[in-house]
N, C-alpha and C. Protein backbone atom coordinates (compact mmCIF):
# COMPACT_ATOMS: atom_id res chain seq x y z
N UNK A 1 106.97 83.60 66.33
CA UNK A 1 106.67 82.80 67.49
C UNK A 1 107.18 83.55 68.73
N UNK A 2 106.39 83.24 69.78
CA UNK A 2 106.87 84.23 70.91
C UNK A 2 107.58 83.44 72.17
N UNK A 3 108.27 83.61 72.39
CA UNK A 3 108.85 82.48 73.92
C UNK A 3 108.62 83.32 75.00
N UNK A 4 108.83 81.91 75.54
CA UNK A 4 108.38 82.34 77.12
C UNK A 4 108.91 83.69 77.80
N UNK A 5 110.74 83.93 77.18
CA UNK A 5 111.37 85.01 77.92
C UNK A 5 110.51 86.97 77.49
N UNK A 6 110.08 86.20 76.30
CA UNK A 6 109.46 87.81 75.48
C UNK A 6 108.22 87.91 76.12
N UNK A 7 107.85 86.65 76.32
CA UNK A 7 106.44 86.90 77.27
C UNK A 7 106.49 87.77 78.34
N UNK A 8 107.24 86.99 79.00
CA UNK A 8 108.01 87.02 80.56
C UNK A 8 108.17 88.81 80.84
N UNK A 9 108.99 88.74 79.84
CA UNK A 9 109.51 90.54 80.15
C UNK A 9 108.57 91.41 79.80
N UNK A 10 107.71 91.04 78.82
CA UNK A 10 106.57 91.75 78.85
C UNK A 10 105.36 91.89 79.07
N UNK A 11 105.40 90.92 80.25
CA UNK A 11 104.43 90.68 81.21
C UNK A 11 105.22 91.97 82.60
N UNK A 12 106.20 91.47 82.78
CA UNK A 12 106.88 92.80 83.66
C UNK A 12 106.80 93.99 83.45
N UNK A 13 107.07 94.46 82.24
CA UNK A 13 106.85 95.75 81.63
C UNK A 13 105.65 96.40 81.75
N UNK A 14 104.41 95.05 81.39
CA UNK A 14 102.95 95.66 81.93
C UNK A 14 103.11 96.19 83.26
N UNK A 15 103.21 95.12 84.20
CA UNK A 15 103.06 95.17 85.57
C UNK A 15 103.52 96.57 86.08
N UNK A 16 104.93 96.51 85.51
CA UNK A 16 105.63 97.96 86.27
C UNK A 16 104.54 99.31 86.01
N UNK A 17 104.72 99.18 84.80
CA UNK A 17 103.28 100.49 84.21
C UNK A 17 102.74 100.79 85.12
N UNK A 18 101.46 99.54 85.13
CA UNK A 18 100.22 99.71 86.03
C UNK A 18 100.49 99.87 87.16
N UNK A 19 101.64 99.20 88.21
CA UNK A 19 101.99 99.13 89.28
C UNK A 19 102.71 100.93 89.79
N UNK A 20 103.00 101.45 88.46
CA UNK A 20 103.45 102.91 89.36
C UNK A 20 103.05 103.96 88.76
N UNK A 21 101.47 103.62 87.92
CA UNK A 21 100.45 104.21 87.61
C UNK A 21 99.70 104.06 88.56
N UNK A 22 99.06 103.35 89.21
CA UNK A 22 98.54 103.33 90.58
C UNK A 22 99.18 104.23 91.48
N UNK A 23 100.06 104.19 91.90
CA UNK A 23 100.79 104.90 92.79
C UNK A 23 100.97 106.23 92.72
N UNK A 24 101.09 106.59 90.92
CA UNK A 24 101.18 108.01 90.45
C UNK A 24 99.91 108.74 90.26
N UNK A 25 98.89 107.95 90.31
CA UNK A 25 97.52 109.07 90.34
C UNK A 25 97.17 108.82 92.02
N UNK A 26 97.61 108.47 93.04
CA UNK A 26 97.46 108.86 94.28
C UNK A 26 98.48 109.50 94.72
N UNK A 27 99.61 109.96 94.11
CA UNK A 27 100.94 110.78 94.76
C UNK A 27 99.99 112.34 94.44
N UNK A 28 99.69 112.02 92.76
CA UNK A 28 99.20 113.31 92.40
C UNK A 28 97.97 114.02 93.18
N UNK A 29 97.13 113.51 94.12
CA UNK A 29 96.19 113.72 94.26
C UNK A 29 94.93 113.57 93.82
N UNK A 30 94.62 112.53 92.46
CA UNK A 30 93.21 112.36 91.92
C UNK A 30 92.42 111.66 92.76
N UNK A 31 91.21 112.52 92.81
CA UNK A 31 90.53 111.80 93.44
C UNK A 31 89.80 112.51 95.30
N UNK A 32 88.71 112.48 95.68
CA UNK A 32 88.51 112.89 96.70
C UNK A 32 89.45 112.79 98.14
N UNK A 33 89.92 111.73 98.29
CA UNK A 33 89.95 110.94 100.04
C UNK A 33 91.76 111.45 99.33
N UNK A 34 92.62 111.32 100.65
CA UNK A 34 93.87 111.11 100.54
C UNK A 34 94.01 109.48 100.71
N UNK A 35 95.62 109.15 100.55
CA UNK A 35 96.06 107.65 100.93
C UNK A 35 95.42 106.60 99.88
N UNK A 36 95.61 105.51 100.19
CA UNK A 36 95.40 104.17 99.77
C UNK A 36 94.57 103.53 99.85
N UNK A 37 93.40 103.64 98.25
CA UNK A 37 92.06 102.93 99.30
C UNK A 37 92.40 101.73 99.18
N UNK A 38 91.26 100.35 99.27
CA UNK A 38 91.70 99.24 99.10
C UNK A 38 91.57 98.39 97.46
N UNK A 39 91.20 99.16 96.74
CA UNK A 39 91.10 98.69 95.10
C UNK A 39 92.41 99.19 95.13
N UNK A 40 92.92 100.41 95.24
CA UNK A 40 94.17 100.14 94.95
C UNK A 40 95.34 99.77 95.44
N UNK A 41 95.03 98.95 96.86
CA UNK A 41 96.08 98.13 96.84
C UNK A 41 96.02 97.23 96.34
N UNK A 42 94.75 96.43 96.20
CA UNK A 42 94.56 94.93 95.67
C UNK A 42 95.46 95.20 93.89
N UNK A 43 94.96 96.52 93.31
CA UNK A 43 95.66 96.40 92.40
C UNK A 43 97.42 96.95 92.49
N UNK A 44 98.37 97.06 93.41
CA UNK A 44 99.32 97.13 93.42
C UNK A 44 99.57 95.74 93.50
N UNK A 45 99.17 94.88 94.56
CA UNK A 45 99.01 93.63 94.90
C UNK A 45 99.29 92.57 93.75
N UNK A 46 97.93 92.80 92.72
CA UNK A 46 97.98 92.17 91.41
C UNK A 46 99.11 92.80 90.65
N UNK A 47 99.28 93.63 90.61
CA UNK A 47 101.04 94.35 89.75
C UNK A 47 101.98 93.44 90.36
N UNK A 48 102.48 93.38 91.40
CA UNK A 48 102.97 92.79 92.46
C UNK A 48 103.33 91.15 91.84
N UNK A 49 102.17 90.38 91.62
CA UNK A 49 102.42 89.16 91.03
C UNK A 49 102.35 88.79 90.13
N UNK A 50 101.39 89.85 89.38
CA UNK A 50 102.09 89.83 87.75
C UNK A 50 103.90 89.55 87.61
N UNK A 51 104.61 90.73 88.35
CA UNK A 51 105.73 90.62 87.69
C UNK A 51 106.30 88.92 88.34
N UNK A 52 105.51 88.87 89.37
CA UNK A 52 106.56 87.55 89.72
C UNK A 52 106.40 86.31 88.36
N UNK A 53 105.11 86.40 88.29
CA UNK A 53 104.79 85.31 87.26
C UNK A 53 105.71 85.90 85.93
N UNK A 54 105.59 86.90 85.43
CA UNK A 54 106.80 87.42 84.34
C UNK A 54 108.39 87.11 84.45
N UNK A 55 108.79 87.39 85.89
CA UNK A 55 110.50 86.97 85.95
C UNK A 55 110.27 85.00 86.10
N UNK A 56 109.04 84.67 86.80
CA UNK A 56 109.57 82.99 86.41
C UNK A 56 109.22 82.77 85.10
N UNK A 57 108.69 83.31 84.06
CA UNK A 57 108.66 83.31 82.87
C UNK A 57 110.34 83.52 81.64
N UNK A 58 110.51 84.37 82.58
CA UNK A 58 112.04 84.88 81.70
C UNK A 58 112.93 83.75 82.08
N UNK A 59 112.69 83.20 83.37
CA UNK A 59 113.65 82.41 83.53
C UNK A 59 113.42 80.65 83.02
N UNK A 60 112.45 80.70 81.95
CA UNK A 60 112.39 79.79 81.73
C UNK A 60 113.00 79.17 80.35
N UNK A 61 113.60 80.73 79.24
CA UNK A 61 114.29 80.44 78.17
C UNK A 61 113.75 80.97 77.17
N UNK A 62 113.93 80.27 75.83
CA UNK A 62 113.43 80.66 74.48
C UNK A 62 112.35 79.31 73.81
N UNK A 63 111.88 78.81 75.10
CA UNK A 63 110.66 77.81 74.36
C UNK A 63 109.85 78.61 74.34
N UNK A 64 108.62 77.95 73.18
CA UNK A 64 108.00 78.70 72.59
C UNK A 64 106.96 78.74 74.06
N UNK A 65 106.18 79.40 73.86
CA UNK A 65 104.81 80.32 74.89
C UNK A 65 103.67 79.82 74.95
């Protein structure tokens, strides 16, 4: 059975990934244009509240999910 806190943290764990995988294929240069287009902010954005929804998840305990 999975609770909310295992959820929680690994809902964060996603987020972080994706959130500085985004960031790491525009540091690197992939891609034509320099900077930040706007898909990927919307998806830092969505990283962004993923984790929030993950830490009010952790903080909700060991009920089940």
């Amino acid at each position: 059975m999975v609770t909310k806190r295992q959820l929680g943290l690994f809902i964060v764990a996603l987020s972080v990934v994706g959130t500085l995988g985004i960031i790491a294929v525009d540091a690197l240069g992939a891609g034509q244009w320099g900077g930040l287009g706007p898909l990927q902010r919307l998806g830092i954005v969505g990283g962004v509240l993923a984790m929030v929804v993950g830490l009010a998840l952790t903080r909700l305990g060991d009920r089940p999910a």
